[in-house]
C-alpha atoms as a PDB file:
ATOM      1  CA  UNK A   1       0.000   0.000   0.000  1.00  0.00           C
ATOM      2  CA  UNK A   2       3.010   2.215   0.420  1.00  0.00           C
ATOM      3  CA  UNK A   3       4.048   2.053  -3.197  1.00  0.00           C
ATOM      4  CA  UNK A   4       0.166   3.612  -4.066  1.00  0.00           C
ATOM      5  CA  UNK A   5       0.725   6.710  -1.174  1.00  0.00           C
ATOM      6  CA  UNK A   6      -1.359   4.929   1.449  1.00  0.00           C
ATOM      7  CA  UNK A   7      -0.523   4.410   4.971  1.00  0.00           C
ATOM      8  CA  UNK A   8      -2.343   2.783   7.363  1.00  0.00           C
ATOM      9  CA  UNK A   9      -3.716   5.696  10.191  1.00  0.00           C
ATOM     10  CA  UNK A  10      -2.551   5.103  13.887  1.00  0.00           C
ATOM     11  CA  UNK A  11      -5.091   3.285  15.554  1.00  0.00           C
ATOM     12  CA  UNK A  12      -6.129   0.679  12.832  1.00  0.00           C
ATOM     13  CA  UNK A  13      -6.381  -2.955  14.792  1.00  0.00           C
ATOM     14  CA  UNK A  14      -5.384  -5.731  13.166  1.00  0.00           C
ATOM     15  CA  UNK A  15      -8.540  -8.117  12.535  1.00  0.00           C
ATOM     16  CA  UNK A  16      -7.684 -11.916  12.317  1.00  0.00           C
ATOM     17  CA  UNK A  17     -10.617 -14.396  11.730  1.00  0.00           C
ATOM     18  CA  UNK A  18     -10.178 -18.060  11.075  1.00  0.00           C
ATOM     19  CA  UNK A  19     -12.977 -19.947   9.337  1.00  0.00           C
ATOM     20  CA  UNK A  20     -13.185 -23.854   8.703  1.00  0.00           C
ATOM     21  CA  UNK A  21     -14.342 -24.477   4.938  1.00  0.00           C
ATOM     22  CA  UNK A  22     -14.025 -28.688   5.977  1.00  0.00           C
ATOM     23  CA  UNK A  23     -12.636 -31.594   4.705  1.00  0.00           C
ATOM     24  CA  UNK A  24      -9.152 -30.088   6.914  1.00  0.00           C
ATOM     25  CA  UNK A  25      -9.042 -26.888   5.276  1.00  0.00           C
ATOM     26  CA  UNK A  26      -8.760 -23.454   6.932  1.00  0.00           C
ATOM     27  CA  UNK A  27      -8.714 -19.772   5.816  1.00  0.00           C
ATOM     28  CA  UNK A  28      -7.317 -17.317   8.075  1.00  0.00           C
ATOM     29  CA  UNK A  29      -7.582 -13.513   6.384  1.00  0.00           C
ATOM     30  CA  UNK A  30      -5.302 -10.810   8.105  1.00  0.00           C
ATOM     31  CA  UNK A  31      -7.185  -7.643   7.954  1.00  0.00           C
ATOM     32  CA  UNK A  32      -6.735  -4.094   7.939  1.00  0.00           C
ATOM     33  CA  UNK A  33     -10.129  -1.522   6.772  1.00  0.00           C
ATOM     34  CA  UNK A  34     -10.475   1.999   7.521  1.00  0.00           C
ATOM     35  CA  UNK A  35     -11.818   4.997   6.034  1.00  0.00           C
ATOM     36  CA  UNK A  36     -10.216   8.816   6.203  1.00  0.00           C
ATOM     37  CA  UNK A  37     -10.258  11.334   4.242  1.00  0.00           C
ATOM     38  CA  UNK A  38     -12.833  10.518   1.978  1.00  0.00           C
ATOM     39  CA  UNK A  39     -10.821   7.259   0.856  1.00  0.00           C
ATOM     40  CA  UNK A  40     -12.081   3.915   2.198  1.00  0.00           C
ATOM     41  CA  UNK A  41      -9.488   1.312   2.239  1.00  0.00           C
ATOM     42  CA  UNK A  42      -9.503  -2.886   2.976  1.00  0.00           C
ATOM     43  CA  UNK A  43      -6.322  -4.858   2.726  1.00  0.00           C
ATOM     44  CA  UNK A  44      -5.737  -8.131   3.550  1.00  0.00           C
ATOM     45  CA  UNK A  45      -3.302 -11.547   3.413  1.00  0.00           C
ATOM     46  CA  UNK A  46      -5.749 -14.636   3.081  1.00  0.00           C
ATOM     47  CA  UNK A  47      -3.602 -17.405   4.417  1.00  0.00           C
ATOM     48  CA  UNK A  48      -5.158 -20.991   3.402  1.00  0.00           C
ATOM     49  CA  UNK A  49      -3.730 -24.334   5.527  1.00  0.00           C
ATOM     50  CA  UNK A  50      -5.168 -27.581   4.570  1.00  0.00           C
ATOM     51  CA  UNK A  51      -4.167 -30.441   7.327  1.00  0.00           C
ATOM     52  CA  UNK A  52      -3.214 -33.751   6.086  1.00  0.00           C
ATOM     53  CA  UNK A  53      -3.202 -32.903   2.685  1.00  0.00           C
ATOM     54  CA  UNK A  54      -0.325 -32.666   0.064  1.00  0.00           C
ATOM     55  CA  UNK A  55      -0.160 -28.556   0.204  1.00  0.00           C
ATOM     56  CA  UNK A  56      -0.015 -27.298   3.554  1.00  0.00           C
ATOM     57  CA  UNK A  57      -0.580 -23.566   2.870  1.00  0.00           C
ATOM     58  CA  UNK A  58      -0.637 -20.909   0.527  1.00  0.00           C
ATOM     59  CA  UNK A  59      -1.087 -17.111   0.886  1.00  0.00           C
ATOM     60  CA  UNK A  60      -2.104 -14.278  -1.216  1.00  0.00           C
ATOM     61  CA  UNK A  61      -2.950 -10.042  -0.801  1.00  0.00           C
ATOM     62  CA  UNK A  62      -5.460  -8.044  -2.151  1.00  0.00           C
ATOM     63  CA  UNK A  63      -6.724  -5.255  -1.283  1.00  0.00           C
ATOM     64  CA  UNK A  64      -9.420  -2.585  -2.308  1.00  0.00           C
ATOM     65  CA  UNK A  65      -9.319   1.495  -2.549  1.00  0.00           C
ATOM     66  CA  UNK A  66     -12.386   3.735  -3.279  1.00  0.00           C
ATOM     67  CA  UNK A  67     -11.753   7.046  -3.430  1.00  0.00           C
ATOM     68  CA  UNK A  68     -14.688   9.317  -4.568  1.00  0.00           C
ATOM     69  CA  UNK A  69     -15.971   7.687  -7.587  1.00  0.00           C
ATOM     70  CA  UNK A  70     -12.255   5.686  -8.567  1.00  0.00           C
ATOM     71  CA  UNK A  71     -11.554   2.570  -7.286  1.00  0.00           C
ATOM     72  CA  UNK A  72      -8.606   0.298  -7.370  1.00  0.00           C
ATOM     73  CA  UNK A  73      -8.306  -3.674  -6.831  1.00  0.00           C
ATOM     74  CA  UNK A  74      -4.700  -5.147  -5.820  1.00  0.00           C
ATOM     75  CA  UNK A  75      -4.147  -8.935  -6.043  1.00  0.00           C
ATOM     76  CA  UNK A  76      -1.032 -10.283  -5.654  1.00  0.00           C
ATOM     77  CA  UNK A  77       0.618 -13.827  -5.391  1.00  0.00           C
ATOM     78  CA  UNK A  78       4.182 -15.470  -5.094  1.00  0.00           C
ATOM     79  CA  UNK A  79       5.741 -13.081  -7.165  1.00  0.00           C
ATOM     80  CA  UNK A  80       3.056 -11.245  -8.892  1.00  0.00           C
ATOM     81  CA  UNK A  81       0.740  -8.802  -8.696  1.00  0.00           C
ATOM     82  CA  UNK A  82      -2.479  -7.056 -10.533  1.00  0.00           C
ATOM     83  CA  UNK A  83      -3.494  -3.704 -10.382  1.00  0.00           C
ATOM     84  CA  UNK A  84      -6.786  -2.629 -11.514  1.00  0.00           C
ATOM     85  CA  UNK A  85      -8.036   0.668 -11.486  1.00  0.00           C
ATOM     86  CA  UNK A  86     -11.488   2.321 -12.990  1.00  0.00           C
END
């Protein structure tokens, strides 16, 4: 978020909720949302675990920005990363 000229206000907790989609899988996002300045923000890691299978986790980021009427979407993976703005 720091390469788009967005830092996260003083204040914003952390919000961590773990949710059991079955057969051993979890998904755990790592949130952050806040509004100021007329900008509303939401960015998160998703981290998925899967227990007794062959992959035992993967993670990815995305995040959303609305500011007035322009948005941006941010999804990113390993080593890449979309932008998306309109």
């Amino acid at each position: 978020m720091a390469a788009l000229g967005i830092a996260k206000p003083d204040g914003v907790e952390l919000e961590v909720v773990s949710e059991d989609l079955g057969q051993g899988e979890t998904e755990t996002p790592y949130r952050y949302r806040w509004t100021a300045g007329g900008r509303s923000v939401l960015a998160e890691e998703i981290k998925n675990e899967i227990f007794g299978g062959a992959t035992p986790y993967s993670t990815y980021v995305r995040g959303v920005i609305v500011d007035g009427d322009r948005g941006v979407l941010l999804i990113g993976r390993d080593d890449s990363a979309l932008i998306i703005e309109g």
